[in-house]
N, C-alpha and C. Protein backbone atom coordinates (compact mmCIF):
# COMPACT_ATOMS: atom_id res chain seq x y z
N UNK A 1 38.72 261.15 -104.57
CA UNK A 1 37.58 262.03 -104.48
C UNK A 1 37.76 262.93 -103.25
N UNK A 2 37.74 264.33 -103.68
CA UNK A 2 37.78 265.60 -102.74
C UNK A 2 35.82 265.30 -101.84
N UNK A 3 36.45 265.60 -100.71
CA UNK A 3 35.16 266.05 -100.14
C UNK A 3 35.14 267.85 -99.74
N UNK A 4 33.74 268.27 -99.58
CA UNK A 4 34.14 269.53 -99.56
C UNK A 4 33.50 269.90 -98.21
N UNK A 5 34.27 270.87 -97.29
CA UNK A 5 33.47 270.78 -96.15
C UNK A 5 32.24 272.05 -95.62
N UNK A 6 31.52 271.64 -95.15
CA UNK A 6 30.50 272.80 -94.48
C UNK A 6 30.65 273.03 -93.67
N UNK A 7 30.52 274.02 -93.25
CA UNK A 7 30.32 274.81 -92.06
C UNK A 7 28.94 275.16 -91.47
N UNK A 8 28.45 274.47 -90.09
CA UNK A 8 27.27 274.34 -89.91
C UNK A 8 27.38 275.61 -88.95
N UNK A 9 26.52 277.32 -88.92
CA UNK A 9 26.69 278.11 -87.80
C UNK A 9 25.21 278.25 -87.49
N UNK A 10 25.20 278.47 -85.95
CA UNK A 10 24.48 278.50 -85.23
C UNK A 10 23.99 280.12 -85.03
N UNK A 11 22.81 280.48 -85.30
CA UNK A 11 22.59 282.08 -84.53
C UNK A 11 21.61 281.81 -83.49
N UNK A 12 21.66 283.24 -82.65
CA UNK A 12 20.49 283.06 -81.76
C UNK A 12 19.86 284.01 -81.98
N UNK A 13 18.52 283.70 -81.79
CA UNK A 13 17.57 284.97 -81.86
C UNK A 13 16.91 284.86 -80.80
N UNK A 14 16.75 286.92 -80.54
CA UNK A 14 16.29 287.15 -79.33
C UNK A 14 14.92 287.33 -79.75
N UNK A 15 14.21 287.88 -78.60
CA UNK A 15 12.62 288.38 -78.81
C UNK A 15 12.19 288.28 -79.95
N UNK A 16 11.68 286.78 -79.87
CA UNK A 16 10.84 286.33 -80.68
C UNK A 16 9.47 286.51 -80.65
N UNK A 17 8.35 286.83 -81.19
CA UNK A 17 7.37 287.45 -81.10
C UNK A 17 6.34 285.95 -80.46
N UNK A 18 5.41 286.07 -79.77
CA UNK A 18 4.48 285.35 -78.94
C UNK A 18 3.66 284.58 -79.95
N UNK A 19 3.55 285.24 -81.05
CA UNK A 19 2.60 284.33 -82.21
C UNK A 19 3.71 283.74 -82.92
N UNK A 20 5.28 283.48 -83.23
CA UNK A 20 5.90 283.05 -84.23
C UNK A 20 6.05 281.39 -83.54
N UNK A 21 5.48 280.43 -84.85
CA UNK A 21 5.76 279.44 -84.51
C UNK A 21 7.59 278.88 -85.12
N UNK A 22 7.94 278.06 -84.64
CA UNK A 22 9.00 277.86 -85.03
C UNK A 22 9.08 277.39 -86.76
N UNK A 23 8.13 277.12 -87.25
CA UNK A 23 7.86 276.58 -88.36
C UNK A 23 7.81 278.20 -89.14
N UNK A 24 7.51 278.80 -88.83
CA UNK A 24 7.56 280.57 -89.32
C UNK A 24 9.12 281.00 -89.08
N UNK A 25 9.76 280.95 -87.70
CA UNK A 25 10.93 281.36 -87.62
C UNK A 25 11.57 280.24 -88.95
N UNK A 26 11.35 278.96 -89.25
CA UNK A 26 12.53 278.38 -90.50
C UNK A 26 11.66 279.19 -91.59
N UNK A 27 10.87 279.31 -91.70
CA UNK A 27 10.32 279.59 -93.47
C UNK A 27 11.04 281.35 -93.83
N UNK A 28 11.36 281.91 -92.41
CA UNK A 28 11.33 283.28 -92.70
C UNK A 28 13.16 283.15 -92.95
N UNK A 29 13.94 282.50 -92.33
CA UNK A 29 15.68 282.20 -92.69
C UNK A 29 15.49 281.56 -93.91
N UNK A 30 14.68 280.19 -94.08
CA UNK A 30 15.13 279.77 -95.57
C UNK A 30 14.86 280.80 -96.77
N UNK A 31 14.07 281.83 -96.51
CA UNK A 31 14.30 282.43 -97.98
C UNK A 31 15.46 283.00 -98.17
N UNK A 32 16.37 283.07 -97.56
CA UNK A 32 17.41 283.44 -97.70
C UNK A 32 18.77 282.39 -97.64
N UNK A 33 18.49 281.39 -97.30
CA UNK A 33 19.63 280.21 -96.82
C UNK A 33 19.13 279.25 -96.69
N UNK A 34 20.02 278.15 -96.56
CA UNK A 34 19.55 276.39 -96.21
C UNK A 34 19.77 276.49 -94.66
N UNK A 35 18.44 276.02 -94.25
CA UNK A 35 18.21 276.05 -92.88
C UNK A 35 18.46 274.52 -92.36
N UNK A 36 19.33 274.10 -91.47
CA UNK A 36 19.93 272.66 -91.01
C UNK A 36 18.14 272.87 -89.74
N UNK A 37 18.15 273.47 -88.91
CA UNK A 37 17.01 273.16 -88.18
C UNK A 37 16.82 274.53 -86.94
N UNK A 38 15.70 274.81 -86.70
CA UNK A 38 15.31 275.67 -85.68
C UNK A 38 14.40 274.91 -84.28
N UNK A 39 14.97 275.84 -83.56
CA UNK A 39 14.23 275.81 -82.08
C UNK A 39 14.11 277.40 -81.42
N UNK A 40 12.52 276.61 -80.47
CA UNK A 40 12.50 278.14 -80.03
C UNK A 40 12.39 277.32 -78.32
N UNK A 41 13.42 278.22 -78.05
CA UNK A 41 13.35 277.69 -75.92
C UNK A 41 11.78 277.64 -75.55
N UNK A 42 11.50 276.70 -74.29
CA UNK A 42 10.36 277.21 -73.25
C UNK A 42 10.92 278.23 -72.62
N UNK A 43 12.13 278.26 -72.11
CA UNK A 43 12.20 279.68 -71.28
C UNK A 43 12.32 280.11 -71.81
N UNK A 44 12.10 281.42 -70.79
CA UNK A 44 12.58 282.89 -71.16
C UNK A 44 13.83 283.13 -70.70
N UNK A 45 14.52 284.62 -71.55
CA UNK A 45 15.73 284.79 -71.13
C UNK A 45 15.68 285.97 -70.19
N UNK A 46 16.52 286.14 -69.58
CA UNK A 46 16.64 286.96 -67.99
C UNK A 46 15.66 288.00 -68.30
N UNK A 47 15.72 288.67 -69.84
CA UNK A 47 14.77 289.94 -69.58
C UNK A 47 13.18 289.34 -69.72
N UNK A 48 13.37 288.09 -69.94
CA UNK A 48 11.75 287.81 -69.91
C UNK A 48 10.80 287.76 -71.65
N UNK A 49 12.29 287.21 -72.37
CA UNK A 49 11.70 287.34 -73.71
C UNK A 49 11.90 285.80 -74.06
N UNK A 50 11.04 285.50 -75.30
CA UNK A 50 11.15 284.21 -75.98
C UNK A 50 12.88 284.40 -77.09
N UNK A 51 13.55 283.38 -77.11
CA UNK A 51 14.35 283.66 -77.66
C UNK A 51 14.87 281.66 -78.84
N UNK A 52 15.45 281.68 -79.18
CA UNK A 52 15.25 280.58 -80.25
C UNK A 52 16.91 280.19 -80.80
N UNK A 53 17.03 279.24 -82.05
CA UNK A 53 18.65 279.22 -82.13
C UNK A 53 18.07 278.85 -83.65
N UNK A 54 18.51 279.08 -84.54
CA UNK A 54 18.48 278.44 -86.11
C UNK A 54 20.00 277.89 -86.42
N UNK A 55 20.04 277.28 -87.12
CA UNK A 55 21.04 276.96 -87.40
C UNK A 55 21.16 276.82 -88.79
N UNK A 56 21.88 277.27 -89.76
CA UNK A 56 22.44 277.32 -91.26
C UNK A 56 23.66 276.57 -91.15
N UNK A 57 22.86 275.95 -92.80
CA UNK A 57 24.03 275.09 -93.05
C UNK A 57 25.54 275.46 -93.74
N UNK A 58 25.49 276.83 -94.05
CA UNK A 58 26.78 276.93 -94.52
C UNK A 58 26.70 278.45 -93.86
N UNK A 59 27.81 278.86 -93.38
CA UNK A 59 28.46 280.43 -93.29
C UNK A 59 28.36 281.69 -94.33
N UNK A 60 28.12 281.22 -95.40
CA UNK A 60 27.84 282.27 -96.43
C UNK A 60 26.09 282.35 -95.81
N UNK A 61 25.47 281.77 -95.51
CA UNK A 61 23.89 281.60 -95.16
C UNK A 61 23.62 282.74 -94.42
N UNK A 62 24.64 282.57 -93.27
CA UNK A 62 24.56 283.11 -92.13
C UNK A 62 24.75 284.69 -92.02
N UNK A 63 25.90 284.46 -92.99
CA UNK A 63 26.10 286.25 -92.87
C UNK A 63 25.20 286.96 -93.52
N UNK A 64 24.27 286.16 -94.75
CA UNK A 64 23.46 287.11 -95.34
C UNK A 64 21.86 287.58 -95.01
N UNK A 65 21.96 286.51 -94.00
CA UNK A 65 20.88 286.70 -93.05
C UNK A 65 21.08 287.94 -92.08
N UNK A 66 22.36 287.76 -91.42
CA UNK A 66 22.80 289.16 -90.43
C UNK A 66 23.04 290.37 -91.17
N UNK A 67 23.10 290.27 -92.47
CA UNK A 67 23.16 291.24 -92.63
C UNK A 67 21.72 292.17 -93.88
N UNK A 68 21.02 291.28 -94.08
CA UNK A 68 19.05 291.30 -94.16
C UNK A 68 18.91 291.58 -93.23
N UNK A 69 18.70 290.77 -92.11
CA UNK A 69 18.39 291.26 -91.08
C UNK A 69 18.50 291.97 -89.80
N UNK A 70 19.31 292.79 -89.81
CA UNK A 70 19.82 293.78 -88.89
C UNK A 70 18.56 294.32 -88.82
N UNK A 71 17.88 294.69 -87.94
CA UNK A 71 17.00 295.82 -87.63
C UNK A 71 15.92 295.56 -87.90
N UNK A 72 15.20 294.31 -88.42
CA UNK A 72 14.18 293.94 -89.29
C UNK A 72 13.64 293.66 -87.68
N UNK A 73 12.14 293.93 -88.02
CA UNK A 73 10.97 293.63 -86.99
C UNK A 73 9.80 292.66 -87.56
N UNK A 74 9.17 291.86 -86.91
CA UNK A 74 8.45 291.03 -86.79
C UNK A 74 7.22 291.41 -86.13
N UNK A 75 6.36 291.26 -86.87
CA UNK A 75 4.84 291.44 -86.19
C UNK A 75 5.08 292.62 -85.44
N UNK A 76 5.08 293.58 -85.77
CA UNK A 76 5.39 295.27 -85.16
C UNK A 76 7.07 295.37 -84.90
C-alpha cells in the first residue's frame, strides 16, 4: 500500500481587520480549500497591525487562495 503525501503550507496574513474573529478568518479560506487550522497573534506587527497564519492542508489550496485573493479587502 502506496501512501500519498501532503503538503501542509503555511500563509500569513497581514492586517487583519479589528472585528475578524479567527473563526471568520477559517470560514473565509475554507471556501476555497481544506483549512488544517488558523491563528490570529496578540501582537501587533512593527507597523502596528493585527496579523494571523492559516495553514492549508495541501499546496494546490494555497495557491488558489493567493491567487483569489490578491487584492481582496475585508470589511472596507
Amino acid at each position: 500500500m502506496k501512501l500519498g503525501m501532503q503538503s501542509v503550507v503555511l500563509l500569513i496574513e497581514e492586517n487583519i481587520p479589528e472585528v475578524m474573529h479567527w473563526k471568520g478568518l477559517w470560514f473565509s479560506f475554507a471556501w476555497h480549500g481544506e483549512v488544517e487550522n488558523v491563528y490570529i497573534a496578540r501582537k501587533r506587527s512593527r507597523d502596528g497591525k493585527r496579523f494571523g497564519f492559516v495553514r492549508m492542508k495541501d499546496k494546490k489550496y494555497a495557491d488558489r487562495i493567493i491567487e483569489r485573493f490578491h487584492g481582496f479587502k475585508l470589511y472596507d
